[in-house]
C-alpha atoms as a PDB file:
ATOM      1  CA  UNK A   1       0.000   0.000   0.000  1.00  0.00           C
ATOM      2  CA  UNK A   2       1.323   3.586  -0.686  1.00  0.00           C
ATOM      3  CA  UNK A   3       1.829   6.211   1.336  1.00  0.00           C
ATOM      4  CA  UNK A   4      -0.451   8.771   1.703  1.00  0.00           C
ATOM      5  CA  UNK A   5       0.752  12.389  -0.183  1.00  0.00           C
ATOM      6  CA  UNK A   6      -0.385  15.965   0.643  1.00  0.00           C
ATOM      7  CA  UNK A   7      -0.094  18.645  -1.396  1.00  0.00           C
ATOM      8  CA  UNK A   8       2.831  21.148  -0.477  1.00  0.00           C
ATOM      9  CA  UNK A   9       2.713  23.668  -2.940  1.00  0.00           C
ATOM     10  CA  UNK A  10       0.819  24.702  -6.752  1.00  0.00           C
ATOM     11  CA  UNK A  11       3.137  26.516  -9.594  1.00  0.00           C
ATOM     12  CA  UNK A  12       2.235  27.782 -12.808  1.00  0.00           C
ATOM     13  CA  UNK A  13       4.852  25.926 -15.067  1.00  0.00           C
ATOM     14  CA  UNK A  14       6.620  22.545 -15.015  1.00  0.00           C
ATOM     15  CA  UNK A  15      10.302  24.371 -14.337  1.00  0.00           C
ATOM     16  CA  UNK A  16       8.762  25.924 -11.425  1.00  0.00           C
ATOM     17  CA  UNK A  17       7.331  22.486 -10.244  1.00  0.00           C
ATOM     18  CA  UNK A  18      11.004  21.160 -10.661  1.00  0.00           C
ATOM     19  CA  UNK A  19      13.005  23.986  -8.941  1.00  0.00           C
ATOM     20  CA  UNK A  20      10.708  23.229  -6.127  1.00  0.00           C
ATOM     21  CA  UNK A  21      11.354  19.504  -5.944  1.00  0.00           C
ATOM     22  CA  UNK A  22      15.160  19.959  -6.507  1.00  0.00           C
ATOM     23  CA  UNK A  23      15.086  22.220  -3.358  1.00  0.00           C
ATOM     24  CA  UNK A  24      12.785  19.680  -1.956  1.00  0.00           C
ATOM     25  CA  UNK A  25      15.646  17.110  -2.724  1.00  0.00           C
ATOM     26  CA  UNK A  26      18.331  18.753  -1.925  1.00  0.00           C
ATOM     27  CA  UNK A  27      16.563  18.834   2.085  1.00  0.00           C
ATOM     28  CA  UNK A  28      16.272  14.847   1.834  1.00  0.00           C
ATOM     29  CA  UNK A  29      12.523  15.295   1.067  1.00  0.00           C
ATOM     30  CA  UNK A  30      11.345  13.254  -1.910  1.00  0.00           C
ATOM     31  CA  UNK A  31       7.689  14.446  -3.788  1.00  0.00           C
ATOM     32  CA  UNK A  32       5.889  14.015  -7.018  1.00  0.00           C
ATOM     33  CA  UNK A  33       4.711  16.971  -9.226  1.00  0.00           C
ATOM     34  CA  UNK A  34       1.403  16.718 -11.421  1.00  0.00           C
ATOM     35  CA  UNK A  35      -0.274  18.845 -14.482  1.00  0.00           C
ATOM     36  CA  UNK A  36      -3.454  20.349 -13.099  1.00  0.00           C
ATOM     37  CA  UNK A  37      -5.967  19.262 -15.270  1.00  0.00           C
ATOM     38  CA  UNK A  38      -9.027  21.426 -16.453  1.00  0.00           C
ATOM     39  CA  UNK A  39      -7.097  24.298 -18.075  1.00  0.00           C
ATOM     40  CA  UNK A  40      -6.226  24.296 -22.310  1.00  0.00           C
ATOM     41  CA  UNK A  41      -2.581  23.575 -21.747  1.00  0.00           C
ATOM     42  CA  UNK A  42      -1.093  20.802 -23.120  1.00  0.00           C
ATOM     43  CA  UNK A  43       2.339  18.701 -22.601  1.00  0.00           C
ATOM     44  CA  UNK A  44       4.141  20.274 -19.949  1.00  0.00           C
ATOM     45  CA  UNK A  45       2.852  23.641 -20.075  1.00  0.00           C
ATOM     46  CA  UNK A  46       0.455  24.665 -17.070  1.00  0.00           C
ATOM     47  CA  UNK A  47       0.016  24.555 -13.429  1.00  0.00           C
ATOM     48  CA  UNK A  48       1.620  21.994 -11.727  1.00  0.00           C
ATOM     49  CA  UNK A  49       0.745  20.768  -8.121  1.00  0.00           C
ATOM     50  CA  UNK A  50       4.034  19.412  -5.862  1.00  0.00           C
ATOM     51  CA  UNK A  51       3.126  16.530  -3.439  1.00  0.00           C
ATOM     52  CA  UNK A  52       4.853  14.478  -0.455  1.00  0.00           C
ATOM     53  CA  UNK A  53       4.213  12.111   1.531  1.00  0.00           C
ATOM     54  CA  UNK A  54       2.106  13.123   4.459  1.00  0.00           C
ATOM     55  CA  UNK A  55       5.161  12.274   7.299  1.00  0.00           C
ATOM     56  CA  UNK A  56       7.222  14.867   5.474  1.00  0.00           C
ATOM     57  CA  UNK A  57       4.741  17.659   4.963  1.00  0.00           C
ATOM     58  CA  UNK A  58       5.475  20.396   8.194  1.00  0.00           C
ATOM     59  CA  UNK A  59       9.599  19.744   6.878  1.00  0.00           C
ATOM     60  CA  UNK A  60       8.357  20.350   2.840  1.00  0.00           C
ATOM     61  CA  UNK A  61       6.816  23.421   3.920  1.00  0.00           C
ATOM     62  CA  UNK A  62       9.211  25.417   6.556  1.00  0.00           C
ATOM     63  CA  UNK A  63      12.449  24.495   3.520  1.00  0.00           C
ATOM     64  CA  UNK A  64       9.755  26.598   1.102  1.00  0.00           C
ATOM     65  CA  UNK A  65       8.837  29.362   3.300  1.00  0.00           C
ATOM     66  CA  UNK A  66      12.522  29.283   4.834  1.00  0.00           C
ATOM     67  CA  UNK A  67      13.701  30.524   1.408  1.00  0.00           C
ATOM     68  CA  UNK A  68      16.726  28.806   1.563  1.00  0.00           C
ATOM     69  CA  UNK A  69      18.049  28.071  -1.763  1.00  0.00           C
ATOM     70  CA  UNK A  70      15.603  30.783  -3.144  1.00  0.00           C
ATOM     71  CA  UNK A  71      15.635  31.494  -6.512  1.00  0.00           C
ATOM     72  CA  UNK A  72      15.466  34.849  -8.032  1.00  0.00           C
ATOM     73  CA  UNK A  73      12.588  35.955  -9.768  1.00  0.00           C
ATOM     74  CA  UNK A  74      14.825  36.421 -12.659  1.00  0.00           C
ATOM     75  CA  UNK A  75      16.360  33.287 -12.701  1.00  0.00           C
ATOM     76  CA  UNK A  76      13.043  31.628 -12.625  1.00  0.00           C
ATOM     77  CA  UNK A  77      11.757  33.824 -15.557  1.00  0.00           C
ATOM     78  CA  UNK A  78      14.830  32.387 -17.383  1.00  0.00           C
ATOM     79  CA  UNK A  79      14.705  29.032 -16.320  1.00  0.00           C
ATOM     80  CA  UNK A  80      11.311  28.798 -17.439  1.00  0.00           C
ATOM     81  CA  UNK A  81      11.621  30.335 -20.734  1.00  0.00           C
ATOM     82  CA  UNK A  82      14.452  27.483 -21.612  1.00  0.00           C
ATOM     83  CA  UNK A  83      12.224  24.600 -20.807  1.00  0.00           C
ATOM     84  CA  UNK A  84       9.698  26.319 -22.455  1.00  0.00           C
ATOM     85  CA  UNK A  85      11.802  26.334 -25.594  1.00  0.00           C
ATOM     86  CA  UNK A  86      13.133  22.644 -24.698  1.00  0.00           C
ATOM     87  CA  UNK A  87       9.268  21.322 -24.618  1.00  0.00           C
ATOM     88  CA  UNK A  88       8.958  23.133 -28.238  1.00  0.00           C
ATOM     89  CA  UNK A  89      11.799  21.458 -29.732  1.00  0.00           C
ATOM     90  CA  UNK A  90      10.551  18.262 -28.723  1.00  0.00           C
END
């Protein structure tokens, strides 16, 4: 039986949903990311919700609000535009 996961955080894009779970990672927290569904974007393109499992959730969420490992708002902008060009290409 799997464990149960809770939701730790929503994004707007799948490189935000990965900087997230790097920093996650990086913390010795594992999680999943997932497309939320119901919107008209397609591939990887979208909102994205981050999960963990539920043991881990208080330590997911004081490494995101520590900002530790923070990433510029510029960096994310840039970040974001290359996977944006990466999911084109494919």
């Amino acid at each position: 039986m799997s464990k149960p996961l809770k939701l730790v955080t929503s994004v707007s894009s799948f490189a935000e949903a990965e900087i997230i779970r790097q920093l996650l990672l990086e913390a010795g927290i594992h999680s999943i990311s997932q497309r939320n569904i119901g919107g008209p974007e397609w591939g990887q393109s979208g909102g994205q919700s981050v999960f963990v499992e539920q043991a881990q959730l208080e330590d997911a969420l004081a490494v995101l609000k520590s900002g530790e490992g923070a990433i510029s708002d510029e960096e994310l902008a840039r970040q974001s535009e290359e996977a944006g060009r990466a999911a084109g290409e494919s």
